[in-house]
N, C-alpha and C. Protein backbone atom coordinates (compact mmCIF):
# COMPACT_ATOMS: atom_id res chain seq x y z
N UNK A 1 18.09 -4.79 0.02
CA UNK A 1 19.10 -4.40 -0.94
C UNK A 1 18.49 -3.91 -2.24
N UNK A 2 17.54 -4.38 -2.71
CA UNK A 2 16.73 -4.28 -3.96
C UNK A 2 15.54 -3.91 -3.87
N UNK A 3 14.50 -2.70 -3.02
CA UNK A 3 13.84 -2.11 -3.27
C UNK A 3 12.52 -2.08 -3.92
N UNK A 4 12.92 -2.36 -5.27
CA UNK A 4 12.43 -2.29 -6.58
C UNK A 4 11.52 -3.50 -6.58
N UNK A 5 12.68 -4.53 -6.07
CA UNK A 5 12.00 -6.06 -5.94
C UNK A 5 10.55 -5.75 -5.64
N UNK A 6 9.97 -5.23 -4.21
CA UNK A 6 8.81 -4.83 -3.44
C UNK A 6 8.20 -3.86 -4.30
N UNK A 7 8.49 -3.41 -5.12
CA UNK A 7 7.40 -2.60 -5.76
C UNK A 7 6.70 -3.15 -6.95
N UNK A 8 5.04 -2.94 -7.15
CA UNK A 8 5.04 -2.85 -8.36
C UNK A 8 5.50 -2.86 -9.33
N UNK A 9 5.85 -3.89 -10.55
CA UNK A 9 6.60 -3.45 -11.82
C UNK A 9 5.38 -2.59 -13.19
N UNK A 10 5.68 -1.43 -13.53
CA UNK A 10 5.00 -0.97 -14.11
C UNK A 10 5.78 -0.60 -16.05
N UNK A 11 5.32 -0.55 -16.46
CA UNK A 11 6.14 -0.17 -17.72
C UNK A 11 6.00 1.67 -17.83
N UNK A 12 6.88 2.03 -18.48
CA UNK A 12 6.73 3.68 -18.86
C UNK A 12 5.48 4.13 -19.60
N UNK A 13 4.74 3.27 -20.59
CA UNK A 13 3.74 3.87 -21.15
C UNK A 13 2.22 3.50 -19.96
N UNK A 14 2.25 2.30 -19.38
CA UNK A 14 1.41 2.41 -18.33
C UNK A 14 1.51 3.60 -17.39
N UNK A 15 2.54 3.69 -17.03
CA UNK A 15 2.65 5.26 -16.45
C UNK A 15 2.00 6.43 -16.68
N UNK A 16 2.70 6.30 -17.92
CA UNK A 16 2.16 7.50 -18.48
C UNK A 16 0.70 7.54 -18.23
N UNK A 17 -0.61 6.06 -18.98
CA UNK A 17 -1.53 6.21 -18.70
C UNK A 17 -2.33 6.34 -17.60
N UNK A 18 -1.74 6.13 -16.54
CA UNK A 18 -1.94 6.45 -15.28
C UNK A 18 -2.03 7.76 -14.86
N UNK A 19 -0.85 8.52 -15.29
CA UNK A 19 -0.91 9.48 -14.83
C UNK A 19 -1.67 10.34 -15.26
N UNK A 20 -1.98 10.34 -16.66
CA UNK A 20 -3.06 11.27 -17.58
C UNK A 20 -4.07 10.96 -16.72
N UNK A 21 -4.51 9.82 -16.62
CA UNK A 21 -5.64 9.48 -16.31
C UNK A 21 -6.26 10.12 -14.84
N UNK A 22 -4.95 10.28 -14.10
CA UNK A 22 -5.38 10.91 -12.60
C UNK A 22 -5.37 12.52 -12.85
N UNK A 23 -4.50 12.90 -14.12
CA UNK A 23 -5.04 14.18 -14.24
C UNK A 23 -6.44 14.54 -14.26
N UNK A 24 -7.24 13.86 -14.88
CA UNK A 24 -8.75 14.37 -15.00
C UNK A 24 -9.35 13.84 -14.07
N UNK A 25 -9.39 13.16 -12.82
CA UNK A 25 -10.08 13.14 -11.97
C UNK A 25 -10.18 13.94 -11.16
N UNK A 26 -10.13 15.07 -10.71
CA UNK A 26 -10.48 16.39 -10.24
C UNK A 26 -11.80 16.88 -10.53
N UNK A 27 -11.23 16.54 -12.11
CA UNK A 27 -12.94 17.28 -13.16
C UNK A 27 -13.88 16.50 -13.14
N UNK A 28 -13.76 15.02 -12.03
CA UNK A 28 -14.72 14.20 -12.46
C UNK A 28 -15.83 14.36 -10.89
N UNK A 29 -17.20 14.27 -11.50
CA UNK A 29 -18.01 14.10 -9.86
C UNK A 29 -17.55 13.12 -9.28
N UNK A 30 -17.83 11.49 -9.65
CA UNK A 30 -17.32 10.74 -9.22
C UNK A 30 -15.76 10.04 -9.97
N UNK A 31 -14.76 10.66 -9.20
CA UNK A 31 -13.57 9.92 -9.56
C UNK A 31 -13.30 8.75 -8.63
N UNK A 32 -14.27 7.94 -8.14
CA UNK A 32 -13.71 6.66 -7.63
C UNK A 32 -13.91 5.81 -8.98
N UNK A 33 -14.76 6.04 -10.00
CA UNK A 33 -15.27 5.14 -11.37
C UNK A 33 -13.49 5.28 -11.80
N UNK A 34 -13.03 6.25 -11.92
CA UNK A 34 -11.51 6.32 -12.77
C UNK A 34 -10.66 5.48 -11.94
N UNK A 35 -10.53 6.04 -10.90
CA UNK A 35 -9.75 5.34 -10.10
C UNK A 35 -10.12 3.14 -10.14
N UNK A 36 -11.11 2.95 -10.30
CA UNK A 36 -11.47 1.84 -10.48
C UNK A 36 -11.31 0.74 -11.66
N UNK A 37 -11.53 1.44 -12.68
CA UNK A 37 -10.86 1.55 -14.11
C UNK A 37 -9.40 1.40 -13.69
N UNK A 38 -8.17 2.05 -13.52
CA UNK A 38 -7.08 1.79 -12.87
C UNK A 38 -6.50 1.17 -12.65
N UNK A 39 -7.61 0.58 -10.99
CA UNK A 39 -7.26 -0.32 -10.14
C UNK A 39 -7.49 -1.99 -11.62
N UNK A 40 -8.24 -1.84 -12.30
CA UNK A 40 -8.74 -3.00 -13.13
C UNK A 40 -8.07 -3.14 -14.27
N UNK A 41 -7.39 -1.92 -14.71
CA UNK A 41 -7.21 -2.21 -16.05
C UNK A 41 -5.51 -1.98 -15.78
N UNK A 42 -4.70 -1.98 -14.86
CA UNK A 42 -3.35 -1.43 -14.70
C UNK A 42 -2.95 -1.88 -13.99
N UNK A 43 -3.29 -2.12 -12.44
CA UNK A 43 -3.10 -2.88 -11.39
C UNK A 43 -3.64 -4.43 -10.84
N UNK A 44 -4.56 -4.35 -11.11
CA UNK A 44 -5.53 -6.11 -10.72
C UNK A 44 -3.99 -7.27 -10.65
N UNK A 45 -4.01 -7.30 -11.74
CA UNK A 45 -3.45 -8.72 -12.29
C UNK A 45 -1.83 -8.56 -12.28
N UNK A 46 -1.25 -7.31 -11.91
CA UNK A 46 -0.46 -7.15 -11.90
C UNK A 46 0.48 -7.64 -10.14
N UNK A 47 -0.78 -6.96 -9.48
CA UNK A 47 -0.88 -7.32 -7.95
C UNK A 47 -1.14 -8.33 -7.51
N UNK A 48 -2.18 -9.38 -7.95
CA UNK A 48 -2.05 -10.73 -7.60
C UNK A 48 -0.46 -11.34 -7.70
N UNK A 49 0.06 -11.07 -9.08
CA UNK A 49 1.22 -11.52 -8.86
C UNK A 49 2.00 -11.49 -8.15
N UNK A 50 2.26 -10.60 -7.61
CA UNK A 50 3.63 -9.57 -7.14
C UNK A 50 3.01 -10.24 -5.79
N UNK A 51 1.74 -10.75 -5.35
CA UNK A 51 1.57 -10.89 -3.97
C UNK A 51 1.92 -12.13 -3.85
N UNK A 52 2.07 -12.83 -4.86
CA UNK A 52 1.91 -14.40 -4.52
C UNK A 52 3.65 -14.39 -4.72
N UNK A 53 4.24 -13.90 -5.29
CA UNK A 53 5.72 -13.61 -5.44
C UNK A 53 6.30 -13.70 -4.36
N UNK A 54 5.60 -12.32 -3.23
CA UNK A 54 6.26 -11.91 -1.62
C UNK A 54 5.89 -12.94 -0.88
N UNK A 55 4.37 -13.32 -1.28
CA UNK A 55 3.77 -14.05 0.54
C UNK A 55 3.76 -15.32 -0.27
N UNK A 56 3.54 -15.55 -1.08
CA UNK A 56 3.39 -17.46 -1.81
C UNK A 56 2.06 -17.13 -1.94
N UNK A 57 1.46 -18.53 -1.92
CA UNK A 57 0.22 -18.68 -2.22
C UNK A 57 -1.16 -18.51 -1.27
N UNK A 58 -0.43 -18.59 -0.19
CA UNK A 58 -0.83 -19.24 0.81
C UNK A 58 -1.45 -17.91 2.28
N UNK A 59 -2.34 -18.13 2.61
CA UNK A 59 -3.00 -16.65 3.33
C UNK A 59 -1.75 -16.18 4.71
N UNK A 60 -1.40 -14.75 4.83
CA UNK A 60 -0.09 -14.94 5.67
C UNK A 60 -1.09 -13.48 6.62
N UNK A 61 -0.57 -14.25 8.25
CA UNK A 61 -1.36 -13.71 9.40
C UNK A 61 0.27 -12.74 9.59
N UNK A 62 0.34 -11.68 9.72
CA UNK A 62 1.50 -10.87 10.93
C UNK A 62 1.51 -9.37 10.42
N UNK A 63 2.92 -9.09 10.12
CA UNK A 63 3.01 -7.25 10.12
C UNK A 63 3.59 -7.26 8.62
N UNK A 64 3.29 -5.82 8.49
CA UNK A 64 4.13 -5.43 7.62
C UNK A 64 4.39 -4.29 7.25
N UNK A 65 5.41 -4.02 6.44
CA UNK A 65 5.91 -2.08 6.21
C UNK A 65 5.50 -1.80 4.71
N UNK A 66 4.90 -0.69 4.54
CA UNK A 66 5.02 -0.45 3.35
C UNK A 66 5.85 1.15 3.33
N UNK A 67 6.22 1.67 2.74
CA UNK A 67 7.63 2.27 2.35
C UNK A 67 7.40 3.53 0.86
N UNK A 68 7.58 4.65 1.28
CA UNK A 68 7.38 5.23 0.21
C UNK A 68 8.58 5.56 -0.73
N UNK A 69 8.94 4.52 -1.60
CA UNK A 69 10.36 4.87 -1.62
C UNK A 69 10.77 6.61 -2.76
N UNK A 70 9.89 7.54 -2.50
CA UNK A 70 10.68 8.92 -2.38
C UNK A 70 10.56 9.94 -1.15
N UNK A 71 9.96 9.44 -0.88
CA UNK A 71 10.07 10.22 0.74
C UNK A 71 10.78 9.53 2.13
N UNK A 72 10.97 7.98 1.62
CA UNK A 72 11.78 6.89 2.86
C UNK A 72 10.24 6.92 4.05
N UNK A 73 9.79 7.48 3.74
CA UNK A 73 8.45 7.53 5.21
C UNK A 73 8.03 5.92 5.19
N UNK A 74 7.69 5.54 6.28
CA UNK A 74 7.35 3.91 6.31
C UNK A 74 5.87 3.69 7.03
N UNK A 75 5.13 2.95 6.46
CA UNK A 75 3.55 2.55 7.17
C UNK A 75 3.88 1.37 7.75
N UNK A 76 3.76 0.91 8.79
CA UNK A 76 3.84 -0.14 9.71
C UNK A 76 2.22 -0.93 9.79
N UNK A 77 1.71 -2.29 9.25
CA UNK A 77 0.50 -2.36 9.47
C UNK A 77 0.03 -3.85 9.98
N UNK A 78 -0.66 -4.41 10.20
CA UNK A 78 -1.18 -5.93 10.81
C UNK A 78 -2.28 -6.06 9.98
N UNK A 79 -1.89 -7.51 9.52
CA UNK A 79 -3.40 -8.38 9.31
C UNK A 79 -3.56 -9.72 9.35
N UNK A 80 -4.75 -10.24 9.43
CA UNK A 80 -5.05 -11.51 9.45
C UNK A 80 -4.81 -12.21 7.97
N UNK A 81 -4.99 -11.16 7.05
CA UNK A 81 -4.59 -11.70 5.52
C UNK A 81 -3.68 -10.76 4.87
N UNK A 82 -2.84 -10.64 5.02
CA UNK A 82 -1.86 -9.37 4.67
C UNK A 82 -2.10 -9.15 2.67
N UNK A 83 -2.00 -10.01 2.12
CA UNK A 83 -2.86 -9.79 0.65
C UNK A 83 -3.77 -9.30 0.73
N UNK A 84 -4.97 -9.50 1.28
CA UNK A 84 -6.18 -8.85 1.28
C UNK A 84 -5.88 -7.15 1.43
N UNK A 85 -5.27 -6.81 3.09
CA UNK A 85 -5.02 -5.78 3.25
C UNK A 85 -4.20 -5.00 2.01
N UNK A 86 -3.15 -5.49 1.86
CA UNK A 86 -1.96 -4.64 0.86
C UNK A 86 -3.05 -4.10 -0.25
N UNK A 87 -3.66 -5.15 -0.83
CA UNK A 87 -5.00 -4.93 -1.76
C UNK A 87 -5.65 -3.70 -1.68
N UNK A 88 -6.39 -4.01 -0.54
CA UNK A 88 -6.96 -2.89 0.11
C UNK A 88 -6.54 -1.26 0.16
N UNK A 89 -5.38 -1.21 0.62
CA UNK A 89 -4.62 0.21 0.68
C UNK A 89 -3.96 0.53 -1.06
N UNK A 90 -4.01 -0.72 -1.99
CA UNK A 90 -3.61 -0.17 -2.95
C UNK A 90 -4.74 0.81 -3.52
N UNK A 91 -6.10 -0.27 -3.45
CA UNK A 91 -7.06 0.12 -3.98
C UNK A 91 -7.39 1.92 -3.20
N UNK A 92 -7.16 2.06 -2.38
CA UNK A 92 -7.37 3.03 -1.28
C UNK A 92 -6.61 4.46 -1.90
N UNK A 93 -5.38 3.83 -2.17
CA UNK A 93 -4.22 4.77 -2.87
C UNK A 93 -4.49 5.23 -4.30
N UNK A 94 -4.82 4.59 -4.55
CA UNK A 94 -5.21 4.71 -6.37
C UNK A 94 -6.73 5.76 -6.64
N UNK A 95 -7.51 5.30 -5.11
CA UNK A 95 -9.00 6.03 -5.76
C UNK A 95 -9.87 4.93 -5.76
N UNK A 96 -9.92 3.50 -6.06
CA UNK A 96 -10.48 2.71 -6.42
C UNK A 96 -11.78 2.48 -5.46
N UNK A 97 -11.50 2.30 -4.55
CA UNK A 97 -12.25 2.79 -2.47
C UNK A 97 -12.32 4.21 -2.06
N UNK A 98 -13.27 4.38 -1.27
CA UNK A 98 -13.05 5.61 -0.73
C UNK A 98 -11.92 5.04 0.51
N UNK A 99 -11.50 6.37 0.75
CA UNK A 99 -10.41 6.38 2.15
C UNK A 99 -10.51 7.74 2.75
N UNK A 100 -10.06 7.45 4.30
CA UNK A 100 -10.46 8.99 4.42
C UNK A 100 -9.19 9.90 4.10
N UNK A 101 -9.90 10.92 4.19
CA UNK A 101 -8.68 12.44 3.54
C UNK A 101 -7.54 12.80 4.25
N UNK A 102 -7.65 12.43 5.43
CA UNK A 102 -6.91 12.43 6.56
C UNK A 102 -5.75 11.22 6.64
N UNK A 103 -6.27 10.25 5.74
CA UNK A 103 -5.08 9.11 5.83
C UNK A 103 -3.62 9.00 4.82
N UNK A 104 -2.56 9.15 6.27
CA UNK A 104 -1.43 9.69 5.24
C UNK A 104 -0.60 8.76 4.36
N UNK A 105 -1.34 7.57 4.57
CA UNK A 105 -0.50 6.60 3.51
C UNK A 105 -1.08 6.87 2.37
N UNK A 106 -2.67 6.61 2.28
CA UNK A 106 -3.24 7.46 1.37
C UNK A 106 -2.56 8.22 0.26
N UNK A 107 -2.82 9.60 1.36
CA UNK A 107 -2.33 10.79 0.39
C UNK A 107 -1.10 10.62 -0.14
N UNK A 108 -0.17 9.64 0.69
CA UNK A 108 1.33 9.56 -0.29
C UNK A 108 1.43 9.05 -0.81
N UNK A 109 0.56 8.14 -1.14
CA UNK A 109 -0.04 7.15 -2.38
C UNK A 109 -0.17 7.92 -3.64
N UNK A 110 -1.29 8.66 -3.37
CA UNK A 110 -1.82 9.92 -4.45
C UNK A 110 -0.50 10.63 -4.69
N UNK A 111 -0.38 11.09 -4.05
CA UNK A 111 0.89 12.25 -4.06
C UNK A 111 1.75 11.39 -5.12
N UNK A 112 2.88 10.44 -4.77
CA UNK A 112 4.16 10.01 -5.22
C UNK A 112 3.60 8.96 -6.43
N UNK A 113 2.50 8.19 -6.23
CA UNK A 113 1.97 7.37 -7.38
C UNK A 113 2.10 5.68 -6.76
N UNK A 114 1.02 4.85 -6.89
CA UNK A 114 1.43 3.34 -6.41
C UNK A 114 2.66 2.61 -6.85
N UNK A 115 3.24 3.23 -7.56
CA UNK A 115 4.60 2.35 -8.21
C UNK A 115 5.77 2.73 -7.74
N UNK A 116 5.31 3.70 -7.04
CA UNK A 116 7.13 4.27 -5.43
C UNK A 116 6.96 3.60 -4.30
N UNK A 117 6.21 2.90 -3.84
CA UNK A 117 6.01 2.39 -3.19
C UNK A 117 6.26 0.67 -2.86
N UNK A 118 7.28 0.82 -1.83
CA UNK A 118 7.97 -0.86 -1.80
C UNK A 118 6.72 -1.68 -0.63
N UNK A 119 6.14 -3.57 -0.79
CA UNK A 119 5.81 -3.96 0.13
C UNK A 119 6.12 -5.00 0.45
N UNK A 120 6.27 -5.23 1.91
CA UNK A 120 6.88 -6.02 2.45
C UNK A 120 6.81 -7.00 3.71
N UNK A 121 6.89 -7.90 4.05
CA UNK A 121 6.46 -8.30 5.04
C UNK A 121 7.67 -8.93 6.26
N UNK A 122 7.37 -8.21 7.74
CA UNK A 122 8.09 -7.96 8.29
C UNK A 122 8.21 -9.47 9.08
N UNK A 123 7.26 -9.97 9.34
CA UNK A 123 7.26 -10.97 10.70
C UNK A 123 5.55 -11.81 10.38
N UNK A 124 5.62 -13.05 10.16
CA UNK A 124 4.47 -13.79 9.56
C UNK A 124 4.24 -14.11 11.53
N UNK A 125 3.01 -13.90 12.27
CA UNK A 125 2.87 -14.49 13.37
C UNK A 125 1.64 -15.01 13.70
N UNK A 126 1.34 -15.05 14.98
CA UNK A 126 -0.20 -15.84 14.97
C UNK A 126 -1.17 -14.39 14.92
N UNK A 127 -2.54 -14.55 15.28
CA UNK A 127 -3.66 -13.76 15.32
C UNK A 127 -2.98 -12.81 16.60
N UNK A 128 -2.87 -13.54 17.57
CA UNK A 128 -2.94 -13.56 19.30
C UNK A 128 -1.66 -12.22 19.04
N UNK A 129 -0.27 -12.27 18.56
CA UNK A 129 0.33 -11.29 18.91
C UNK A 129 0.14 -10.12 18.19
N UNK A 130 -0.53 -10.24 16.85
CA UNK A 130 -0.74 -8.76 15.96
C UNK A 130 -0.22 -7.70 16.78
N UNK A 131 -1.32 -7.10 17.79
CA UNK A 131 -1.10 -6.06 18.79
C UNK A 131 0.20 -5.75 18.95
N UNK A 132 0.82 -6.76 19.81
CA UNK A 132 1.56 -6.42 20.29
C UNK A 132 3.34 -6.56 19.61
N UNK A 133 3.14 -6.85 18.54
CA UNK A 133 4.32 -7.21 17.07
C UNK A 133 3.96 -5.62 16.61
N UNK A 134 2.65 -5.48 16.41
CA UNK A 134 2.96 -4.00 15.60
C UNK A 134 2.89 -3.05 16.10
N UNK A 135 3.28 -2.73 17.57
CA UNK A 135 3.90 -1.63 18.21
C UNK A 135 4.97 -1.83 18.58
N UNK A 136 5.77 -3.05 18.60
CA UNK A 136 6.55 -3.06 18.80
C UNK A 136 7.66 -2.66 17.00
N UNK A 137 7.02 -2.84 16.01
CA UNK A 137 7.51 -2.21 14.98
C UNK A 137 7.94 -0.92 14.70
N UNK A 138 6.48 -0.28 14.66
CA UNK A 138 6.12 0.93 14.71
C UNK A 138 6.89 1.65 15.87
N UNK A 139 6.96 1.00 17.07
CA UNK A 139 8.25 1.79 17.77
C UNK A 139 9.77 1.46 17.45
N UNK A 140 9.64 0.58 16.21
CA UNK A 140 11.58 0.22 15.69
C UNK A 140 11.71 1.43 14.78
N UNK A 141 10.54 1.59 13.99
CA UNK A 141 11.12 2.54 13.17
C UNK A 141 10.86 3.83 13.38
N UNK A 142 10.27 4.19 13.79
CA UNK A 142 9.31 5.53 14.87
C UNK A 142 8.19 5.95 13.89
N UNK A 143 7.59 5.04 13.26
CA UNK A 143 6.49 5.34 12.14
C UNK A 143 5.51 6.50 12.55
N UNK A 144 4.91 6.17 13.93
CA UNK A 144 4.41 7.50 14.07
C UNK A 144 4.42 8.82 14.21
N UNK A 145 6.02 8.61 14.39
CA UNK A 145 6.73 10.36 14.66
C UNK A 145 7.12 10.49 13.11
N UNK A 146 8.01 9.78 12.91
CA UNK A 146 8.59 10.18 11.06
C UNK A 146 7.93 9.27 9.78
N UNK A 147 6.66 8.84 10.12
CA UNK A 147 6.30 7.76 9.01
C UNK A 147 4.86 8.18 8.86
N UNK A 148 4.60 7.12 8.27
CA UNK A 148 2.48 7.32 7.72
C UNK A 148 1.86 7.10 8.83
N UNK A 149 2.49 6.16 10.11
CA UNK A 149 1.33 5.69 10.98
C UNK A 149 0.88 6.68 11.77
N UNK A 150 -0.54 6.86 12.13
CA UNK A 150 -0.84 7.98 12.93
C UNK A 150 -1.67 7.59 14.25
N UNK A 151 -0.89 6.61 14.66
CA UNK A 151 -1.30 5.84 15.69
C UNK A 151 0.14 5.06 16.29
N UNK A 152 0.11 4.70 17.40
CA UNK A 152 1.22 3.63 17.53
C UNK A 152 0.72 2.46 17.80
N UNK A 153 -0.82 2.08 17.40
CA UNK A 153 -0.65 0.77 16.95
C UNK A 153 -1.05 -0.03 18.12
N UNK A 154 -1.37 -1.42 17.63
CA UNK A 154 -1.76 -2.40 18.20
C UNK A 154 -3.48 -2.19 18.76
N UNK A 155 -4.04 -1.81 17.62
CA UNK A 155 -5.62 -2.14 17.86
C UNK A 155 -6.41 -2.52 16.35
């Protein structure tokens, strides 16, 4: 119902600095240093929260969607630490990591900005079903035909 809830809360002038800031990484040799800066000075502490908010405190094994909320496109994903991961793809999205060029959560990361983006967790389960929970997702929502996943999953 509330969207917003799952996203990042960012203020308008953080924005702003964000966004200046991804303007000049083009001009930069290495723009993973900006992107890192970013991830540290805009996101870090902002994301611990927001994770311990969704999942608690506590390390959570199963699936989950992340959601671009201006395009509606949905990433369907599995982990053994779903914080760690979400982490991971933020850092991924932002610049902070390399990722490859080819990855379309990625680029709609870059594209739309980390703060359109809702996350969420679909189904907390053991190690043993990952596989087979996140194709069975990824075929609820058809992530790989109309979404980020470019796989259907379960490896």
């Amino acid at each position: 119902n509330n969207p917003q809830k799952y996203c990042l809360p960012f203020e308008a002038d953080e924005l702003h600095d964000i966004d200046y800031l991804n303007q000049i990484k083009p001009k930069l040799r290495n723009p993973e240093i900006l992107g890192k800066v970013i991830w540290s000075t805009f996101i870090q502490k902002k994301y611990n929260t927001f994770a311990a908010n969704i999942l608690g405190q506590n390390e959570v094994c199963g699936i989950y969607k992340i959601t671009d909320q201006i395009s509606k496109e949905a990433y369907i994903g599995q982990s053994v630490s779903i914080q760690t991961r979400w982490k991971d793809h933020i850092k991924c999205g932002v610049g902070a990591t390399k990722a490859s060029s080819s990855n379309q959560l990625y680029a709609a990361m870059r594209r739309d900005g980390i703060e359109n983006f809702s996350f969420e967790l679909l189904e907390a389960c053991s190690r043993e079903e990952l596989n087979n929970k996140e194709k069975y997702f990824i075929e609820l929502y058809h992530s790989d035909i109309y979404g980020l996943n470019s796989t259907r999953g379960g490896s």
